[in-house]
C-alpha atoms as a PDB file:
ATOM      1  CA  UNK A   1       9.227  -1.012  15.375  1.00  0.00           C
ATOM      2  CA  UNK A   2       6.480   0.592  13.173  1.00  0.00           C
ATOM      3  CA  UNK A   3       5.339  -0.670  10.035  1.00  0.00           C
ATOM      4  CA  UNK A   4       4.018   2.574   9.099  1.00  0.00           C
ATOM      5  CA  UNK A   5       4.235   3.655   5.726  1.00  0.00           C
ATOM      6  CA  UNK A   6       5.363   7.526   4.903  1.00  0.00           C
ATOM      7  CA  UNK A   7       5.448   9.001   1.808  1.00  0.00           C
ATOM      8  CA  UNK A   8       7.258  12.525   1.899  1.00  0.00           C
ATOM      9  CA  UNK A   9       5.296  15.619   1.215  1.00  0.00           C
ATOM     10  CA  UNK A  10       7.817  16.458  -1.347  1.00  0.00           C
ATOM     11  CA  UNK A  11       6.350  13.477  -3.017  1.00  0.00           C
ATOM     12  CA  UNK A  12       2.677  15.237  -2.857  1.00  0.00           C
ATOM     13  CA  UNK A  13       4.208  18.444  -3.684  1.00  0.00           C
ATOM     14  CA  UNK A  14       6.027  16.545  -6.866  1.00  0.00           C
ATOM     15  CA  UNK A  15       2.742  14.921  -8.130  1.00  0.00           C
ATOM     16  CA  UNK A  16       0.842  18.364  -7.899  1.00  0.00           C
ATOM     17  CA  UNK A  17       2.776  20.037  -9.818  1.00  0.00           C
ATOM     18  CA  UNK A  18       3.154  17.359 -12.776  1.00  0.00           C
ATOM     19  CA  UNK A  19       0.247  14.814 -12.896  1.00  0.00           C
ATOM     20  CA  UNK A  20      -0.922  15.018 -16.265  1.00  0.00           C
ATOM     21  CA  UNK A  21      -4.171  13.926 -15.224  1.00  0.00           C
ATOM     22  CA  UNK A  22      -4.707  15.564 -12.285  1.00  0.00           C
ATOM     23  CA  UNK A  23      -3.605  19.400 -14.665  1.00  0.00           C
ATOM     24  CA  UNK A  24      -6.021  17.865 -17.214  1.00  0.00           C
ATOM     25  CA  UNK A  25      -8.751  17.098 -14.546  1.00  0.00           C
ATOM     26  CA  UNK A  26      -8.678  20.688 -12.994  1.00  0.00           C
ATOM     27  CA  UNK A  27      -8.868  22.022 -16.662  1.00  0.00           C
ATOM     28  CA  UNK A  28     -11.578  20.020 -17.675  1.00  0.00           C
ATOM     29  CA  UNK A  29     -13.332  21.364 -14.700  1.00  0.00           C
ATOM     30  CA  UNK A  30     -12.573  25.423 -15.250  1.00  0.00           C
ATOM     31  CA  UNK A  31     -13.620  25.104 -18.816  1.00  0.00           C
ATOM     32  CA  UNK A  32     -16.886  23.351 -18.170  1.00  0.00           C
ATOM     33  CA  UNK A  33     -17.463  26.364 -15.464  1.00  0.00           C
ATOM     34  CA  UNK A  34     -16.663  28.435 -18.060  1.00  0.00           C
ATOM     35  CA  UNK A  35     -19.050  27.315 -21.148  1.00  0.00           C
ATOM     36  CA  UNK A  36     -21.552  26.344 -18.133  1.00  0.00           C
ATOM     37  CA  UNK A  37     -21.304  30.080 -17.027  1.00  0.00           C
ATOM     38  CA  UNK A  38     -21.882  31.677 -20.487  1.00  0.00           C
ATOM     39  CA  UNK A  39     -24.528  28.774 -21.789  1.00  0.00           C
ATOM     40  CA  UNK A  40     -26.801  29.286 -18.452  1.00  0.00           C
ATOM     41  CA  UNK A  41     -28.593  32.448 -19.970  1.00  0.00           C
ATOM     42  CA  UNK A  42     -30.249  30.017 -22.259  1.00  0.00           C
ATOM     43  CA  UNK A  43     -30.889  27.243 -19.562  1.00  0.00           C
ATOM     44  CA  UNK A  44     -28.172  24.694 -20.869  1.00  0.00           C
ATOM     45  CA  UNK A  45     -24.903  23.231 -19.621  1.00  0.00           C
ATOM     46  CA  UNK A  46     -22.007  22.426 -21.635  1.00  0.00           C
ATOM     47  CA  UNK A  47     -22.525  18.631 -21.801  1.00  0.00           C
ATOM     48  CA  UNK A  48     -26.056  19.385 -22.835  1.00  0.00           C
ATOM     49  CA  UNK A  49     -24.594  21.699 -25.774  1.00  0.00           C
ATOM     50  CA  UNK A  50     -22.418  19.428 -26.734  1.00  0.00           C
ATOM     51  CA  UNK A  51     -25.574  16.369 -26.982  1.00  0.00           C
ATOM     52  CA  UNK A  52     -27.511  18.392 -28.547  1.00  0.00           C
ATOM     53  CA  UNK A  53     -24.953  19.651 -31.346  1.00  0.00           C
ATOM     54  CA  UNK A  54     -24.200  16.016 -31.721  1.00  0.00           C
ATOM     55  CA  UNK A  55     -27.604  15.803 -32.664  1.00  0.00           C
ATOM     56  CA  UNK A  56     -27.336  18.296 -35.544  1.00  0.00           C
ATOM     57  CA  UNK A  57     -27.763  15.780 -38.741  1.00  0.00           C
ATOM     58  CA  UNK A  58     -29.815  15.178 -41.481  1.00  0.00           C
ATOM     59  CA  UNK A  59     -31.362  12.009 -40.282  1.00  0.00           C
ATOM     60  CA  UNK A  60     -32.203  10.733 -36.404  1.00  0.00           C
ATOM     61  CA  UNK A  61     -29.345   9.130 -34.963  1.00  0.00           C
ATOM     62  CA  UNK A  62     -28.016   5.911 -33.082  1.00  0.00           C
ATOM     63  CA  UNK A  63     -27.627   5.631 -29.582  1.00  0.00           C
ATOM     64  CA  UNK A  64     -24.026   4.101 -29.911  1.00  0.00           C
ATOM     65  CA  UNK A  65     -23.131   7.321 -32.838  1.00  0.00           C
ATOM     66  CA  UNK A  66     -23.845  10.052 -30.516  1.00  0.00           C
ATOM     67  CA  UNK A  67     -22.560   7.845 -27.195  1.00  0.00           C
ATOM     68  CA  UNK A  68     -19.478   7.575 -29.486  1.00  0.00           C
ATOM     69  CA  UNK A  69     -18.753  10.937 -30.366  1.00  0.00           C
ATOM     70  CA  UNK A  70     -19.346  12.390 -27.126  1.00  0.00           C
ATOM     71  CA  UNK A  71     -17.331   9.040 -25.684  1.00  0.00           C
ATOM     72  CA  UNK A  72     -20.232   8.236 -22.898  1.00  0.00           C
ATOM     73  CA  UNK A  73     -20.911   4.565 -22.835  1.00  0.00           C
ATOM     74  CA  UNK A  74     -24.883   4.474 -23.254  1.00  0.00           C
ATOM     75  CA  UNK A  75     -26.353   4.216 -20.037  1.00  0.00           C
ATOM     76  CA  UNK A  76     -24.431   7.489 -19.232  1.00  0.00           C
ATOM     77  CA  UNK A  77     -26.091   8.583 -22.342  1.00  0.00           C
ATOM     78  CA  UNK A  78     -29.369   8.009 -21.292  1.00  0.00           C
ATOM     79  CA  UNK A  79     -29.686   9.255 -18.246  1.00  0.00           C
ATOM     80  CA  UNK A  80     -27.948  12.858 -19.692  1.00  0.00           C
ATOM     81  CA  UNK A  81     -30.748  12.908 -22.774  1.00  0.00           C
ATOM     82  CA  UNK A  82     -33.489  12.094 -20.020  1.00  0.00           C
ATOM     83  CA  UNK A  83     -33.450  16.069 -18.839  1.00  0.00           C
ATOM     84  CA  UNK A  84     -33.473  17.301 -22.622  1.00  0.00           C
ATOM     85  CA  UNK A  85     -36.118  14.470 -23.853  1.00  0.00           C
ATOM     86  CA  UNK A  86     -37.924  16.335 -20.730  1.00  0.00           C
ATOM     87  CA  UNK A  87     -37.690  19.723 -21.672  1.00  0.00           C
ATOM     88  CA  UNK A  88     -38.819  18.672 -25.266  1.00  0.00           C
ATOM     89  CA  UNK A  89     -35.519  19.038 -26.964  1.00  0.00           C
ATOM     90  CA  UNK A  90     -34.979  15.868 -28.142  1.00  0.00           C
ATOM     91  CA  UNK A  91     -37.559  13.088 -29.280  1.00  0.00           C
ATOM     92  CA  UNK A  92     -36.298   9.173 -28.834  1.00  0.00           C
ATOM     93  CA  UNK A  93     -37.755   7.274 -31.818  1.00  0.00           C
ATOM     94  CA  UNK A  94     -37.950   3.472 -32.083  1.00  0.00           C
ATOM     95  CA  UNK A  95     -35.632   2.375 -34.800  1.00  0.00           C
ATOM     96  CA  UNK A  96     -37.741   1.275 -38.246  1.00  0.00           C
ATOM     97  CA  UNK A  97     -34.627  -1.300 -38.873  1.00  0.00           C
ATOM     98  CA  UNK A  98     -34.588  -2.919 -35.011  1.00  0.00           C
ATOM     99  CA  UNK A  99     -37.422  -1.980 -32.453  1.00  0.00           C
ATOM    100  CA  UNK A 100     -34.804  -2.627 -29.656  1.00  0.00           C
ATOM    101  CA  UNK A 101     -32.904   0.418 -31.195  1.00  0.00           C
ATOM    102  CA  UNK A 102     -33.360   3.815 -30.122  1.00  0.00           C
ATOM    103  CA  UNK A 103     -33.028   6.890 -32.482  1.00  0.00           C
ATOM    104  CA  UNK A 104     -32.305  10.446 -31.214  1.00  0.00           C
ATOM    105  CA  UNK A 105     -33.561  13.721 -32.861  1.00  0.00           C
ATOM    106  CA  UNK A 106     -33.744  17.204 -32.075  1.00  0.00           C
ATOM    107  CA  UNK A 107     -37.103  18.863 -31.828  1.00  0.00           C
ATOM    108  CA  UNK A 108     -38.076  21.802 -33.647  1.00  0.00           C
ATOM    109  CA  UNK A 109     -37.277  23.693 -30.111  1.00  0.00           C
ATOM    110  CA  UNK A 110     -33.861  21.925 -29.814  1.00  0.00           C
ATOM    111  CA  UNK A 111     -33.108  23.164 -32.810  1.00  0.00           C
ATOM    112  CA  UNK A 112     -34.401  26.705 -31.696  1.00  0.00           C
ATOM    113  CA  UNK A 113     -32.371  26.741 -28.369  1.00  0.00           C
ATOM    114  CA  UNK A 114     -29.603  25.308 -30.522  1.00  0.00           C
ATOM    115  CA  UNK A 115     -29.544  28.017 -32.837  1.00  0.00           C
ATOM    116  CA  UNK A 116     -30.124  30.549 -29.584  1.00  0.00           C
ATOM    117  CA  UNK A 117     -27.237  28.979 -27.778  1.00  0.00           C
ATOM    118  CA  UNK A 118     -24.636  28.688 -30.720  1.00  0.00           C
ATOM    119  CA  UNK A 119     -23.497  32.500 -30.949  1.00  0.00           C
ATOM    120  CA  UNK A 120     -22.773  32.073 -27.037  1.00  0.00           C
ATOM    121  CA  UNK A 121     -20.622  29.253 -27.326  1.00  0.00           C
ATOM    122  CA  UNK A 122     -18.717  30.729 -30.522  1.00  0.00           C
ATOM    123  CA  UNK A 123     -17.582  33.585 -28.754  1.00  0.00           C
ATOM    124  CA  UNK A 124     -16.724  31.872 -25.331  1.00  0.00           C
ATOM    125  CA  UNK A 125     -14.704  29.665 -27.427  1.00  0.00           C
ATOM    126  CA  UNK A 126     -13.207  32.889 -29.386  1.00  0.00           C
ATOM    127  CA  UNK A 127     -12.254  33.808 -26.139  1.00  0.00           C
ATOM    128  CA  UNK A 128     -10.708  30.571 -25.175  1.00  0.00           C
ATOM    129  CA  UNK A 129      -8.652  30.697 -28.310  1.00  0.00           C
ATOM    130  CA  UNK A 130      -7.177  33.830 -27.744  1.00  0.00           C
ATOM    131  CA  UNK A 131      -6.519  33.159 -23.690  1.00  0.00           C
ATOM    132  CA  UNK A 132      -4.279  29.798 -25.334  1.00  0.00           C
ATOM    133  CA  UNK A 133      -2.562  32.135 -27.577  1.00  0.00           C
ATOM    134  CA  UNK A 134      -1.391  31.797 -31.504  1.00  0.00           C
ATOM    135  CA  UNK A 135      -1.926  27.612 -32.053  1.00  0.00           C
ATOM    136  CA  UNK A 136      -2.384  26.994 -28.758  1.00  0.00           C
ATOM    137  CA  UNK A 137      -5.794  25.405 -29.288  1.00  0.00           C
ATOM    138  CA  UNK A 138      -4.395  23.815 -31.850  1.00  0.00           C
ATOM    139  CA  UNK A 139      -2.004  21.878 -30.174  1.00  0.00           C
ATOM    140  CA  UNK A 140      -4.010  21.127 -27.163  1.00  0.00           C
ATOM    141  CA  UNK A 141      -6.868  19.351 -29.105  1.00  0.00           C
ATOM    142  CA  UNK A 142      -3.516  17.195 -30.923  1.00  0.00           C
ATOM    143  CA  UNK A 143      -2.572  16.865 -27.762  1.00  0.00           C
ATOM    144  CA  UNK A 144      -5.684  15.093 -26.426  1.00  0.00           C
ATOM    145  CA  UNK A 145      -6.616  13.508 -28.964  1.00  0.00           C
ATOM    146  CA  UNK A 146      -3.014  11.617 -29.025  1.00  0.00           C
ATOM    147  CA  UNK A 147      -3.714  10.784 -25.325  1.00  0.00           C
ATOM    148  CA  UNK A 148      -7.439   9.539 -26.259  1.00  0.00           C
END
């Protein structure tokens, strides 16, 4: 007697078709292709877009206020600002209130490749917008965010 265990394929079938996080996943993964695609003409990914917009305020900002809005925990932070603190987009400043605190600020040329990489991802997400139809944008970012 076997003590095998056997899950049907219709069980596999069942879960492709309606894992919310494996839909979500594959998504995730197309749309990052998709900003990646249109953002590479001006030598940035998506997740380096999206750092460096978070970056976009009047005054240097925290470590923990950027790793929060782009929900990284820090040392995944810090190892994705190392390629932009690199390239010269982005300075890391010692905080004037704690010296163990870090402060992040865009460069002059962050702000230039920024400002260069903007009307790209403006009408890639036009695009997007009108591919999800009337509200359907809408409703996907309530959607998420209720899941968040």
């Amino acid at each position: 007697m076997s003590n095998e265990v056997v899950i049907p394929f219709s069980t596999t079938i069942h879960v492709r078709d309606t894992c919310l996080c494996l839909h979500a996943q594959r998504a995730a993964r197309a749309l990052a292709r998709r900003f990646d695609n249109a953002l590479r003409p001006v030598g940035l990914t998506n997740g380096q877009f999206s750092m460096l917009m978070s970056l976009n305020r009047p005054q240097p900002a925290t470590m923990s206020s950027v790793a929060s809005v782009l929900d990284m925990d820090r040392t995944t932070l810090t190892a994705a600002l190392k390629p932009l603190q690199r390239r010269g987009l982005i300075d890391v400043l010692t905080d004037p209130k704690d010296a163990r605190s870090r402060l992040l600020k865009l460069t002059e040329e962050g702000l230039l490749l920024l400002q260069r990489a903007l009307p790209i991802w403006t009408a890639t997400h036009a695009q997007v917008d009108e591919d999800l139809g009337e509200g359907g944008s809408e409703a996907l970012r309530q959607g998420m965010a209720r899941i968040r």
